[in-house]
C-alpha atoms as a PDB file:
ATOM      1  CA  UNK A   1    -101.541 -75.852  19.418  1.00  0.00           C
ATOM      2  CA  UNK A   2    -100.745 -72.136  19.448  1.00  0.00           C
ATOM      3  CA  UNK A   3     -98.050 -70.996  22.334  1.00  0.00           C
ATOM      4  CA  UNK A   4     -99.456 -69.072  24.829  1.00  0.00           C
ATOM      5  CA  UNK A   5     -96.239 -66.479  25.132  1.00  0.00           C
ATOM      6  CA  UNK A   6     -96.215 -63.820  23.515  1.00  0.00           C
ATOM      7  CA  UNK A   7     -93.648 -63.154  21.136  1.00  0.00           C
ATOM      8  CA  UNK A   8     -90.600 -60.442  21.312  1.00  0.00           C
ATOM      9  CA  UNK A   9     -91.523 -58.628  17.897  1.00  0.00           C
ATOM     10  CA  UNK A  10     -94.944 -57.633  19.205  1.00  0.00           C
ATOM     11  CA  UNK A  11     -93.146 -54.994  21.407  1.00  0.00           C
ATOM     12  CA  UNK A  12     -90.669 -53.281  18.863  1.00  0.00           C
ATOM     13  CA  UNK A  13     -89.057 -51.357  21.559  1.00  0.00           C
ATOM     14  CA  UNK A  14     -88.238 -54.053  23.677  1.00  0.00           C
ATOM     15  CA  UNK A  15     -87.218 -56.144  21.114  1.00  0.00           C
ATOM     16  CA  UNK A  16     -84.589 -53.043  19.552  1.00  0.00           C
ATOM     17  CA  UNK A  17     -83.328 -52.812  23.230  1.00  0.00           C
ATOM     18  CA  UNK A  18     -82.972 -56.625  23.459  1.00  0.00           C
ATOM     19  CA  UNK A  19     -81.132 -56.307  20.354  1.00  0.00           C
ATOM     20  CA  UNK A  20     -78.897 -53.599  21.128  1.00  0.00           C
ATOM     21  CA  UNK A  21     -77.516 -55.335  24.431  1.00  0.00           C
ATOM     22  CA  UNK A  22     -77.162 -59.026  22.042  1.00  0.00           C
ATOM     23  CA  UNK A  23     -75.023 -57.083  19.865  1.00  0.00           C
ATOM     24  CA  UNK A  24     -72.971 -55.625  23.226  1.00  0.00           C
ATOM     25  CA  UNK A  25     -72.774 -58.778  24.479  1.00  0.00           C
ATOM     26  CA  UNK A  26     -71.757 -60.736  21.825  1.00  0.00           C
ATOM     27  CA  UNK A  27     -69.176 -60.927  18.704  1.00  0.00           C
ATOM     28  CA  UNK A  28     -71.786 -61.011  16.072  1.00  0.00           C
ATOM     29  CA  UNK A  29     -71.158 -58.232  14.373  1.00  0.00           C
ATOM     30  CA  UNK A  30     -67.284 -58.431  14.596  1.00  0.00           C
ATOM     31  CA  UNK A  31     -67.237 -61.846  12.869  1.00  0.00           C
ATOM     32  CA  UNK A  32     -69.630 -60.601  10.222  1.00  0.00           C
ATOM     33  CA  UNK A  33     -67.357 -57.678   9.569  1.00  0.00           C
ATOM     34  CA  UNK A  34     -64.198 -60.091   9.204  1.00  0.00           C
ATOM     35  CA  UNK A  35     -66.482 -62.481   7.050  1.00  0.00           C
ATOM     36  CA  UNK A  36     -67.172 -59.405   4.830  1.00  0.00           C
ATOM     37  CA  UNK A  37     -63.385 -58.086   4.675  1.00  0.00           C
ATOM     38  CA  UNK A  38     -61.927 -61.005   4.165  1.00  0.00           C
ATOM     39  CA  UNK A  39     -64.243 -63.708   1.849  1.00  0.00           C
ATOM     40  CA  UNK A  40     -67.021 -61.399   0.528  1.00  0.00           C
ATOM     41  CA  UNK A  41     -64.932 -59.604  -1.955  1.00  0.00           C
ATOM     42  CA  UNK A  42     -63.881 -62.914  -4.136  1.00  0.00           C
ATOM     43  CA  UNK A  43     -67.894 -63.575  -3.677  1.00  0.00           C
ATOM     44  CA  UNK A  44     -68.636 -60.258  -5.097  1.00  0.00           C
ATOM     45  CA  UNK A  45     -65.921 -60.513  -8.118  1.00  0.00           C
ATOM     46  CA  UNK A  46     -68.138 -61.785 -11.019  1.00  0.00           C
ATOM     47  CA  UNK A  47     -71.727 -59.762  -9.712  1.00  0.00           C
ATOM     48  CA  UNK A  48     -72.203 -57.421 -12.617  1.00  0.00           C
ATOM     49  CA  UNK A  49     -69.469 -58.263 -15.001  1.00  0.00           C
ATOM     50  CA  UNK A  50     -68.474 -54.829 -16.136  1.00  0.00           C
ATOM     51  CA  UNK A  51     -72.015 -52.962 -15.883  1.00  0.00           C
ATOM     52  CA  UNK A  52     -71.820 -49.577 -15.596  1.00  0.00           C
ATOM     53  CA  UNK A  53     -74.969 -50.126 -13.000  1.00  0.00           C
ATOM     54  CA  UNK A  54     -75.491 -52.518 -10.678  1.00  0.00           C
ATOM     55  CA  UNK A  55     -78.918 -53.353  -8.637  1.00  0.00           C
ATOM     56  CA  UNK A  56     -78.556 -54.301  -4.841  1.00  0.00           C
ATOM     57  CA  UNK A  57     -81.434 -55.174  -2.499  1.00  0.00           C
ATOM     58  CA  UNK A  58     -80.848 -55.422   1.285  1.00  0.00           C
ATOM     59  CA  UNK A  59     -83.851 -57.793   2.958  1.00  0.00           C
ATOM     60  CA  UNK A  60     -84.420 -56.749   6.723  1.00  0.00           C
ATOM     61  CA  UNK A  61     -81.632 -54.363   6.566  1.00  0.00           C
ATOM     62  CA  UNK A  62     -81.951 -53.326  10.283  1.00  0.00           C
ATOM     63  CA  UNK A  63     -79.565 -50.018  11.183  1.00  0.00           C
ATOM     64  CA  UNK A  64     -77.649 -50.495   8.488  1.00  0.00           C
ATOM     65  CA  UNK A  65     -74.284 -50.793   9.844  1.00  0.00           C
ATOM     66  CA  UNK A  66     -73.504 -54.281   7.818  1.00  0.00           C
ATOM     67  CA  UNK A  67     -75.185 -52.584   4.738  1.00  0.00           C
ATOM     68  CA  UNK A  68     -72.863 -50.626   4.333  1.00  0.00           C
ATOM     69  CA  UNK A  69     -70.109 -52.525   4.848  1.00  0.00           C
ATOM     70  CA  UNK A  70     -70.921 -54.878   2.140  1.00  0.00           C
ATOM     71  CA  UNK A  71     -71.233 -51.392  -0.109  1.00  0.00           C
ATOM     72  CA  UNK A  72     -68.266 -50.592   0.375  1.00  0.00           C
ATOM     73  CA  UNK A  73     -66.676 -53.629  -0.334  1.00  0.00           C
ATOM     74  CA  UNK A  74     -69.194 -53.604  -4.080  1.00  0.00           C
ATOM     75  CA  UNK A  75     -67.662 -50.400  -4.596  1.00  0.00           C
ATOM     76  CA  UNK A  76     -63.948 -51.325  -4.249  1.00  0.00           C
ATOM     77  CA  UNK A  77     -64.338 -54.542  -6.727  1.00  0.00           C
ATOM     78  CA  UNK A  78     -66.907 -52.227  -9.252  1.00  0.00           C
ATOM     79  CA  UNK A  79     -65.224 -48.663  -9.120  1.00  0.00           C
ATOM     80  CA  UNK A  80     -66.553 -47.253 -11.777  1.00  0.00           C
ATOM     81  CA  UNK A  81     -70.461 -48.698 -11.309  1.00  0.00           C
ATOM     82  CA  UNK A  82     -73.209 -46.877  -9.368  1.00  0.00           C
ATOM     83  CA  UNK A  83     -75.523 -48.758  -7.412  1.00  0.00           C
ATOM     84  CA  UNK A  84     -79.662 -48.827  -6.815  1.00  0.00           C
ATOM     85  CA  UNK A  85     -80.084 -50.025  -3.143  1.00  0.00           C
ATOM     86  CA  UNK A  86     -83.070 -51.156  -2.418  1.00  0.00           C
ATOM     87  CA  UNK A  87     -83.457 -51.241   1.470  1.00  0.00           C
ATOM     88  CA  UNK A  88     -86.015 -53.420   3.004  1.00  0.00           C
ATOM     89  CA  UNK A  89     -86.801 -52.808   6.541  1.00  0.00           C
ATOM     90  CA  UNK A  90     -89.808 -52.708   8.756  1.00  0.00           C
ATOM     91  CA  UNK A  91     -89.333 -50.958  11.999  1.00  0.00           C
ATOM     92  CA  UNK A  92     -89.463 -46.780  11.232  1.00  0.00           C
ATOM     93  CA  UNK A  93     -86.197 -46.639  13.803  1.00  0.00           C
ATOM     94  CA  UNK A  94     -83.977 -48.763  11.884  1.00  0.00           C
ATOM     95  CA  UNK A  95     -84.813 -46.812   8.850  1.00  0.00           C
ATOM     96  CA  UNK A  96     -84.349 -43.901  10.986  1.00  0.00           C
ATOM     97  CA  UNK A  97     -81.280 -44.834  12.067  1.00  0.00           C
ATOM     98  CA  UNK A  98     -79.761 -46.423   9.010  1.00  0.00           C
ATOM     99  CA  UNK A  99     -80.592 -42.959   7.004  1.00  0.00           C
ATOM    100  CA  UNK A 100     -78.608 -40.677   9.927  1.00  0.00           C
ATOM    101  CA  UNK A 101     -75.943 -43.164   9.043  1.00  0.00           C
ATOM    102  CA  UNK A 102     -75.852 -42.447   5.515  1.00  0.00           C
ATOM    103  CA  UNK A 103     -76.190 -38.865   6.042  1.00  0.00           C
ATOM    104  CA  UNK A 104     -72.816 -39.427   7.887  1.00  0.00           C
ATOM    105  CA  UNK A 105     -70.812 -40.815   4.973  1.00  0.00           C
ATOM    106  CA  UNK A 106     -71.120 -38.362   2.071  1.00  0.00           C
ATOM    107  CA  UNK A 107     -68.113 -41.198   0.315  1.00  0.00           C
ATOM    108  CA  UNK A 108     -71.599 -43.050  -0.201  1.00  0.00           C
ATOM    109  CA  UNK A 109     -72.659 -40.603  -3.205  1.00  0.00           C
ATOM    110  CA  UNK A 110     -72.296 -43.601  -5.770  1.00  0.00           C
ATOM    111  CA  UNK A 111     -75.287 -45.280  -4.460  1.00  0.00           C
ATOM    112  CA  UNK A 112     -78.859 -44.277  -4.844  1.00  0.00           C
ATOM    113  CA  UNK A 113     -81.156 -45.627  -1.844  1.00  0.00           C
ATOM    114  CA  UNK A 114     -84.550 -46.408  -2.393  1.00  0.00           C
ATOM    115  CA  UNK A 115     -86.047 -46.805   1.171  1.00  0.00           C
ATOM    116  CA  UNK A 116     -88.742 -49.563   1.712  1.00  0.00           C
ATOM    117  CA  UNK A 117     -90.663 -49.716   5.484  1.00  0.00           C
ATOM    118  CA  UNK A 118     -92.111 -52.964   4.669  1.00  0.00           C
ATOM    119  CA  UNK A 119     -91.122 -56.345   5.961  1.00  0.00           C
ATOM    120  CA  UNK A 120     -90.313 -59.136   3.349  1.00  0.00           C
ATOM    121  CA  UNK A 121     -93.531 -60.305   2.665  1.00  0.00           C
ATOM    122  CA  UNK A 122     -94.576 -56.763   1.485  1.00  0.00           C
ATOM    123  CA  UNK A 123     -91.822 -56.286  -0.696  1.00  0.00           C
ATOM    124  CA  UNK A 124     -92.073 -59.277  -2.735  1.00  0.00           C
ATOM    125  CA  UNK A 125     -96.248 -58.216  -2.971  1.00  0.00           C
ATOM    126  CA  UNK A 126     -94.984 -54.758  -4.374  1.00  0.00           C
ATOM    127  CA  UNK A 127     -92.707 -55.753  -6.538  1.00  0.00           C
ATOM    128  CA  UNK A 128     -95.089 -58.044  -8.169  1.00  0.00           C
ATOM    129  CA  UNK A 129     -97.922 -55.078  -8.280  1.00  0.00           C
ATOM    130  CA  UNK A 130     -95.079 -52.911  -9.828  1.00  0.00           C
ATOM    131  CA  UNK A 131     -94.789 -56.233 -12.281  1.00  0.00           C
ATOM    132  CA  UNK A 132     -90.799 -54.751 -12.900  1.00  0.00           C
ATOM    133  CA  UNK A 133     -88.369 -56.717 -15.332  1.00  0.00           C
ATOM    134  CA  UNK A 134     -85.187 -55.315 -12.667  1.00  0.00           C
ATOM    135  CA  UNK A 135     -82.903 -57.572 -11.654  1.00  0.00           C
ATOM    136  CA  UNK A 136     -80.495 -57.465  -9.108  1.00  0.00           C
ATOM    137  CA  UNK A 137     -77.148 -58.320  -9.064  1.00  0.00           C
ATOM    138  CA  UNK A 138     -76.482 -58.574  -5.160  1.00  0.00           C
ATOM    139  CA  UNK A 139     -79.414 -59.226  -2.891  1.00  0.00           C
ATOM    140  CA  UNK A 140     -78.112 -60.152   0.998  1.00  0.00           C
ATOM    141  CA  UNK A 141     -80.528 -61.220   3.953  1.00  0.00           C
ATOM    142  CA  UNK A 142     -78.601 -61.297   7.122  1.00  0.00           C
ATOM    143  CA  UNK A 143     -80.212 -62.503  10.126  1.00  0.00           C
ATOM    144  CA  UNK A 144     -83.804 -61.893   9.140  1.00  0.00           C
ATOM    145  CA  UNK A 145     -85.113 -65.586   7.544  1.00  0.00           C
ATOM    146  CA  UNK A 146     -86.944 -65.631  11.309  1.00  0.00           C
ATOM    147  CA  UNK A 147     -89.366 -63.682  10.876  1.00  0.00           C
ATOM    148  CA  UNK A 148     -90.944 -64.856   7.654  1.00  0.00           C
ATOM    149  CA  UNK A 149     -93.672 -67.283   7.273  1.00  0.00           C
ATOM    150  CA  UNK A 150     -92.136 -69.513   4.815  1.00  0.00           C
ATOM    151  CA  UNK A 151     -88.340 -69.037   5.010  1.00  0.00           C
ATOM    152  CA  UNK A 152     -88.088 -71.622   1.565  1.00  0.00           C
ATOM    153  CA  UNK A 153     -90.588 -69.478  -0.283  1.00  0.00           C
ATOM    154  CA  UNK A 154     -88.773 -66.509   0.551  1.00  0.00           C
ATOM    155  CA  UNK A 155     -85.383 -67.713  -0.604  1.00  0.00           C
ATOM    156  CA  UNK A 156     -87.246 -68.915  -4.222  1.00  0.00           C
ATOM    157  CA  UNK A 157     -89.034 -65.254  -4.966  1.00  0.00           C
ATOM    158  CA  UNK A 158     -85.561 -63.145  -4.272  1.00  0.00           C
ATOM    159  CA  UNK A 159     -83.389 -66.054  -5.986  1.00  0.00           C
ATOM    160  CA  UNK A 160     -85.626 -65.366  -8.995  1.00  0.00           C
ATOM    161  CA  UNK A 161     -84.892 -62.149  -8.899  1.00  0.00           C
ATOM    162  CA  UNK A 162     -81.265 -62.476  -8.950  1.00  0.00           C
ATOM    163  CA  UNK A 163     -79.800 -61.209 -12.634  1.00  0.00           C
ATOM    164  CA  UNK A 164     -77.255 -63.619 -14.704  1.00  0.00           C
ATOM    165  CA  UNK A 165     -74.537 -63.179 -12.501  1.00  0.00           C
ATOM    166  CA  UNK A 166     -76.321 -62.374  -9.388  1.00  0.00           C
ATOM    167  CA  UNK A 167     -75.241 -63.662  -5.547  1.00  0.00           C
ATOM    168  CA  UNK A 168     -77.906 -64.342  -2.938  1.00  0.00           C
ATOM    169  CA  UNK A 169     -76.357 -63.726   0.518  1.00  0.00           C
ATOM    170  CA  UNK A 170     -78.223 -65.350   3.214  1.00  0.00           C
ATOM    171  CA  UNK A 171     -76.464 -65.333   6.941  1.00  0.00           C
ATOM    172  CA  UNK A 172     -78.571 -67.124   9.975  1.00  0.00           C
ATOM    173  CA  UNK A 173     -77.209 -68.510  13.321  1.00  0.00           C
ATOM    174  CA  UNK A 174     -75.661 -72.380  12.662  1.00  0.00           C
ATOM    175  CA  UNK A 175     -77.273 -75.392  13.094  1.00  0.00           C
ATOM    176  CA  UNK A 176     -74.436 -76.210  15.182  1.00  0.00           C
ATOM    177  CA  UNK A 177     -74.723 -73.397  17.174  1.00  0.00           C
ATOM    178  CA  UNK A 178     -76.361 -72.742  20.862  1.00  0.00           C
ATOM    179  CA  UNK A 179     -79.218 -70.940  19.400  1.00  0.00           C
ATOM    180  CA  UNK A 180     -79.805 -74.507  17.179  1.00  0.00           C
ATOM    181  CA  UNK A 181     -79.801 -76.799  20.284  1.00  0.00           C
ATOM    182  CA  UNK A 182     -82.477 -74.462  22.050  1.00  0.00           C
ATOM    183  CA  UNK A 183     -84.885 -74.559  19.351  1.00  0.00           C
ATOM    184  CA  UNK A 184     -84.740 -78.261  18.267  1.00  0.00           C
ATOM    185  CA  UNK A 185     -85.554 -78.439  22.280  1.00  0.00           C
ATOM    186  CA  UNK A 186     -88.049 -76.503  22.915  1.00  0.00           C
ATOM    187  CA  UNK A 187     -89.541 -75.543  19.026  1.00  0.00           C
ATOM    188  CA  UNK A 188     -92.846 -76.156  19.691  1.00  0.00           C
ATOM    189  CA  UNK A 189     -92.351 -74.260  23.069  1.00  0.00           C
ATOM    190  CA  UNK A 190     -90.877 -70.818  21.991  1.00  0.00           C
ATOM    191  CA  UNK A 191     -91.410 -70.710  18.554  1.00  0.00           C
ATOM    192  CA  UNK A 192     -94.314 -68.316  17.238  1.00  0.00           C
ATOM    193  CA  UNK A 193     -96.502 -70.334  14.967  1.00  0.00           C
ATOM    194  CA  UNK A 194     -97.052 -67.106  12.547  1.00  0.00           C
ATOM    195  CA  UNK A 195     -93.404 -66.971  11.922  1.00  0.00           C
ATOM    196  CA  UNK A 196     -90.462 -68.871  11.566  1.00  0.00           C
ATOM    197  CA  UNK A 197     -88.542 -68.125  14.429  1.00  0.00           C
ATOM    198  CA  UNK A 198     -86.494 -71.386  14.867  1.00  0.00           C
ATOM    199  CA  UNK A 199     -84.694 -71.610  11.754  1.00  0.00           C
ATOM    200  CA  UNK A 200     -80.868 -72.261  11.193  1.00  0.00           C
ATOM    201  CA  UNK A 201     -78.590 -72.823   8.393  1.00  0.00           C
ATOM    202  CA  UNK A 202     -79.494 -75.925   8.488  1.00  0.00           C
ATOM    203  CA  UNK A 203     -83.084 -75.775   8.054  1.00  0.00           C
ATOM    204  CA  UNK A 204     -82.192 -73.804   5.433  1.00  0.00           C
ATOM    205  CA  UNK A 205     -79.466 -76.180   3.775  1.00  0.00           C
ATOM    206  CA  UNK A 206     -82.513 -78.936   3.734  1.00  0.00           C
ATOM    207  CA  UNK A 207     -84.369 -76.892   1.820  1.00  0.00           C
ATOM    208  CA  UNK A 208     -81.663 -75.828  -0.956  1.00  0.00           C
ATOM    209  CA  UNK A 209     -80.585 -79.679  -0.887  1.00  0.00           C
ATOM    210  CA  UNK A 210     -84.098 -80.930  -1.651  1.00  0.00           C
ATOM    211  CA  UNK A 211     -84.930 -78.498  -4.452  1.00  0.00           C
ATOM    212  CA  UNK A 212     -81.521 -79.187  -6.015  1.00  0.00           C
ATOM    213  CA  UNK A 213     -80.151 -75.328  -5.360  1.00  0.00           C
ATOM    214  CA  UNK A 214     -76.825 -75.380  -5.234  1.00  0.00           C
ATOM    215  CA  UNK A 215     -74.788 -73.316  -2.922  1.00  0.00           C
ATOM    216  CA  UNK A 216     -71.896 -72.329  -0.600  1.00  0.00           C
ATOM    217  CA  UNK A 217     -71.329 -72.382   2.956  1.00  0.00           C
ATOM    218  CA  UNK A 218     -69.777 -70.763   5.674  1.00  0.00           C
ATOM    219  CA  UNK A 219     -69.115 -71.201   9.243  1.00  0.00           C
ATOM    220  CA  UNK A 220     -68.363 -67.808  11.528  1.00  0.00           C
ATOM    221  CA  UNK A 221     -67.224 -68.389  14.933  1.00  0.00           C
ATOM    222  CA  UNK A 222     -69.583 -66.461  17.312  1.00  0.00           C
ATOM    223  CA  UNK A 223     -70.039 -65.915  20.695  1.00  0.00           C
ATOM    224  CA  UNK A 224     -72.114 -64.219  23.784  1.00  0.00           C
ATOM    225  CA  UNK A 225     -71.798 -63.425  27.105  1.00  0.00           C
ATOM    226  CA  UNK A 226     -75.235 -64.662  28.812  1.00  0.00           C
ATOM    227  CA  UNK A 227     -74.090 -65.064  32.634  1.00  0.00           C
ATOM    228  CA  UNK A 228     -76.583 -62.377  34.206  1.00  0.00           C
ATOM    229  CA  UNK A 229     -78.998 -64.751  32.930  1.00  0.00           C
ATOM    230  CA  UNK A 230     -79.121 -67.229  35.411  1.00  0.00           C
ATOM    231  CA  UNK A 231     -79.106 -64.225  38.320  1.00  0.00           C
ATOM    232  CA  UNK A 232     -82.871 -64.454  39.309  1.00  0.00           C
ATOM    233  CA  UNK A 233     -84.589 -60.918  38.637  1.00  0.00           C
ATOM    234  CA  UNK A 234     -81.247 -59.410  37.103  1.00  0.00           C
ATOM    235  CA  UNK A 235     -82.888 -56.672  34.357  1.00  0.00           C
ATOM    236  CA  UNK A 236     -79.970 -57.449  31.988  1.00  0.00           C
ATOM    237  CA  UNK A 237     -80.401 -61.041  32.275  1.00  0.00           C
ATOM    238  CA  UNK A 238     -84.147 -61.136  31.823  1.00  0.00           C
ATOM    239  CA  UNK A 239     -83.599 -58.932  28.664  1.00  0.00           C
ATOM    240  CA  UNK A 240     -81.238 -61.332  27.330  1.00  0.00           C
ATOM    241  CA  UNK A 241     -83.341 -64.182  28.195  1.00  0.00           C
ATOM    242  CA  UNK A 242     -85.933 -62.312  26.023  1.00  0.00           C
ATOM    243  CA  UNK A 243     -83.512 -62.522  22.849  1.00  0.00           C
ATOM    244  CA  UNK A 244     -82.496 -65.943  23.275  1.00  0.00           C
ATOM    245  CA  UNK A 245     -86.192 -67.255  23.396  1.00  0.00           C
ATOM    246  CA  UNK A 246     -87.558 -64.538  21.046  1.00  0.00           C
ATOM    247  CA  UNK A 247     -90.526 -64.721  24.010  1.00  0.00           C
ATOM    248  CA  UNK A 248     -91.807 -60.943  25.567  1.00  0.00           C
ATOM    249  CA  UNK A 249     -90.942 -60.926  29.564  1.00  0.00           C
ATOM    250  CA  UNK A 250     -89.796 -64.599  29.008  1.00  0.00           C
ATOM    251  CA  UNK A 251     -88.957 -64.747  32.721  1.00  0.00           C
ATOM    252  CA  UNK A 252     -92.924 -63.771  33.887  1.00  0.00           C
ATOM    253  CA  UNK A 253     -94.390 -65.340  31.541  1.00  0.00           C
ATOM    254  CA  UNK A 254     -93.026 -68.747  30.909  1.00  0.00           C
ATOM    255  CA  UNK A 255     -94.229 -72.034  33.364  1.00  0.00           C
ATOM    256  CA  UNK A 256     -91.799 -72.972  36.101  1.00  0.00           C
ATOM    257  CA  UNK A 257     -90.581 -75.878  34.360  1.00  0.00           C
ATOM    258  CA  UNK A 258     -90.012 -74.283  31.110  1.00  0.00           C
ATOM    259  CA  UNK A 259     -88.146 -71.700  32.578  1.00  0.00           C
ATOM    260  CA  UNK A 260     -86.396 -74.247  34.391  1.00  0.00           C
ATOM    261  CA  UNK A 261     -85.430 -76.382  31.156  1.00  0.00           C
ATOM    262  CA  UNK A 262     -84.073 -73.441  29.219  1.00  0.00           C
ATOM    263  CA  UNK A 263     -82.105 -72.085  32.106  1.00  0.00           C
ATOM    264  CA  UNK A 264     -80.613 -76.036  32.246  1.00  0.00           C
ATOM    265  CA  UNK A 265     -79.742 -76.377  28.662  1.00  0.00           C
ATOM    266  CA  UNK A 266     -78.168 -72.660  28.111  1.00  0.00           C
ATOM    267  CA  UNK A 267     -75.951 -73.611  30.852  1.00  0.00           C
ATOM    268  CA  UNK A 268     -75.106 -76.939  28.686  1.00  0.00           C
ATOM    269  CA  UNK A 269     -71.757 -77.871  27.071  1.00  0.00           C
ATOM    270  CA  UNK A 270     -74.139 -78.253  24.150  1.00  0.00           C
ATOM    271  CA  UNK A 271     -74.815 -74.666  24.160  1.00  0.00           C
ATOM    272  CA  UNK A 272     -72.066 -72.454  26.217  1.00  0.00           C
ATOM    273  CA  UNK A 273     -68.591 -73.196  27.566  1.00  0.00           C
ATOM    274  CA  UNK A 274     -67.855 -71.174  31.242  1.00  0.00           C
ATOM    275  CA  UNK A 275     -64.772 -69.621  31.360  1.00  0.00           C
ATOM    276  CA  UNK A 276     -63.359 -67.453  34.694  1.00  0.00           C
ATOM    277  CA  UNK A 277     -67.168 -67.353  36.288  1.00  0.00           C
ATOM    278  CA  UNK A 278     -68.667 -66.024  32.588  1.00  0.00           C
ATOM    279  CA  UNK A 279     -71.279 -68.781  30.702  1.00  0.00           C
ATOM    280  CA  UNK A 280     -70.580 -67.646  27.246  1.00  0.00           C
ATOM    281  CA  UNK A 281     -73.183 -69.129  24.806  1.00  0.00           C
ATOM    282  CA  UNK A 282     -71.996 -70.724  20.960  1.00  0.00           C
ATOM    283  CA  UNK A 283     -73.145 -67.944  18.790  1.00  0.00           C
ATOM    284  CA  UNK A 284     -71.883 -69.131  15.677  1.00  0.00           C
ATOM    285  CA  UNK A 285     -72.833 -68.229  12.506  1.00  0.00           C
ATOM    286  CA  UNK A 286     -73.697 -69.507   8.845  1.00  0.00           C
ATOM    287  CA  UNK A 287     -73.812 -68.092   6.002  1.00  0.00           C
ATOM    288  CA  UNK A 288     -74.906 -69.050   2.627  1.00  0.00           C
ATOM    289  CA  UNK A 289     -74.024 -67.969  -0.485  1.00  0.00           C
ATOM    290  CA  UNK A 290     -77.055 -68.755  -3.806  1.00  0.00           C
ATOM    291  CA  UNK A 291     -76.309 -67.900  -7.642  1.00  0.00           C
ATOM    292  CA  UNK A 292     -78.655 -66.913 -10.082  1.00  0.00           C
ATOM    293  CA  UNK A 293     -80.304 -70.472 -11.465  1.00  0.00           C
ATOM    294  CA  UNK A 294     -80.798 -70.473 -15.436  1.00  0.00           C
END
């Protein structure tokens, strides 16, 4: 049966707000950043062996902000190579934003962006009008396997796409995080049947295992500050609230008991540890890392 709630991504502006205050609120970003200092470079040694060109496509890019992060870091291990970046990204303020940002950094004139408002599902449809023989060397997906129908099917179509040497880069929220606890609770409750909302590394690890992909793994230690939450008609909290269930005006719409239940198991050990009078919620990270399959 179909949930009655409405989901977050119906109201884009909302849902960019929401996601402005998660990333305030929580360390997501910051462990992403060390992940990407510190282990994506060794990941990134062998992608394009020596071409003098390398193809990069960024799936649900958002802002750009870890974009270009991950550029930079191609760029120091592949000096001499230019790069296609293909940018994949659905809501017209991200791509707004994500362009100012690269009008900002004129030390970004080695990379040629190709700029895509389309979500996922789109993109792999245009690509197969275009019927194109490009490969890409680097193709990353970072936080955006929600929002696709068939997470599995998605992962198969940009694999194949992946040239001899090529790294698929997916990162998702762990299973063993807060965010995994919530929606093996209450999955049939919160999650929109028209997209795959409730999916962790784990999910995705299931998948990979049973169609004999191999891969490696991850963990990023993650965390977020959800205490205004539990304050009854607190604007911040009932924002956040929005996030965590991926549910429009969560705190309106949602049955007593549901509301309730959530509240309950946030508050968990399962889920958050409280520390000096703040619930901080386990936002911990995975991330996956796919080669090309011959």
């Amino acid at each position: 049966m179909a949930s009655p709630l409405q989901s977050l991504v119906t109201d884009d502006d909302r849902y960019q707000t929401a996601f402005q205050l998660f990333l305030q609120r929580s360390s997501e970003h910051q462990c992403m950043l060390d992940f990407i200092h510190a282990q994506l470079p060794d990941i990134l040694d062998s992608v394009g062996h020596g071409k003098p060109h390398l193809n990069v496509i960024g799936v649900g890019s958002g802002a750009g902000q870890i974009d270009l992060e991950m550029l930079s870091e191609l760029h120091l291990k592949h000096p001499a190579a230019t790069v296609d970046n293909e940018v994949v990204e659905p809501s017209a303020q991200q791509l707004h934003n994500y362009k100012v940002l690269v009008g900002q950094k004129p030390e970004l004139s080695f990379v040629k962006f190709s700029w895509n408002q389309m979500t996922a599902a789109q993109f792999e449809e245009h690509w197969k009008l275009k019927k194109t023989m490009k490969k890409a060397d680097f193709i990353h997906m970072v936080q955006m396997l929600y929002y696709v129908k068939d997470p599995g099917a998605t992962i198969s179509f940009f694999q194949h796409l992946l040239a001899e040497k090529g790294k698929l880069l997916i990162i998702l929220v762990s299973g063993q995080s807060g965010w995994g606890k919530l929606w093996r609770t209450y999955r049939h409750q919160l999650c929109n049947t028209e997209i795959s909302q409730c999916v962790t590394t784990a999910d995705i690890k299931s998948f990979l295992d049973s169609t004999g992909v191999s891969y490696r793994s991850y963990e990023l230690l993650s965390q977020l500050d959800i205490t205004e939450c539990f304050t009854e008609g607190d604007p911040t909290g009932e924002l956040l609230l929005d996030f965590l269930t991926e549910v429009l005006d969560f705190s309106k719409t949602a049955s007593p008991e549901l509301k309730a239940g959530v509240l309950e198991l946030l508050r968990h050990p399962d889920c958050s540890v409280e520390n000096q009078g703040r619930v901080i919620f386990n936002n911990n990270l995975g991330v996956l890392v796919i080669d090309h399959q011959s």
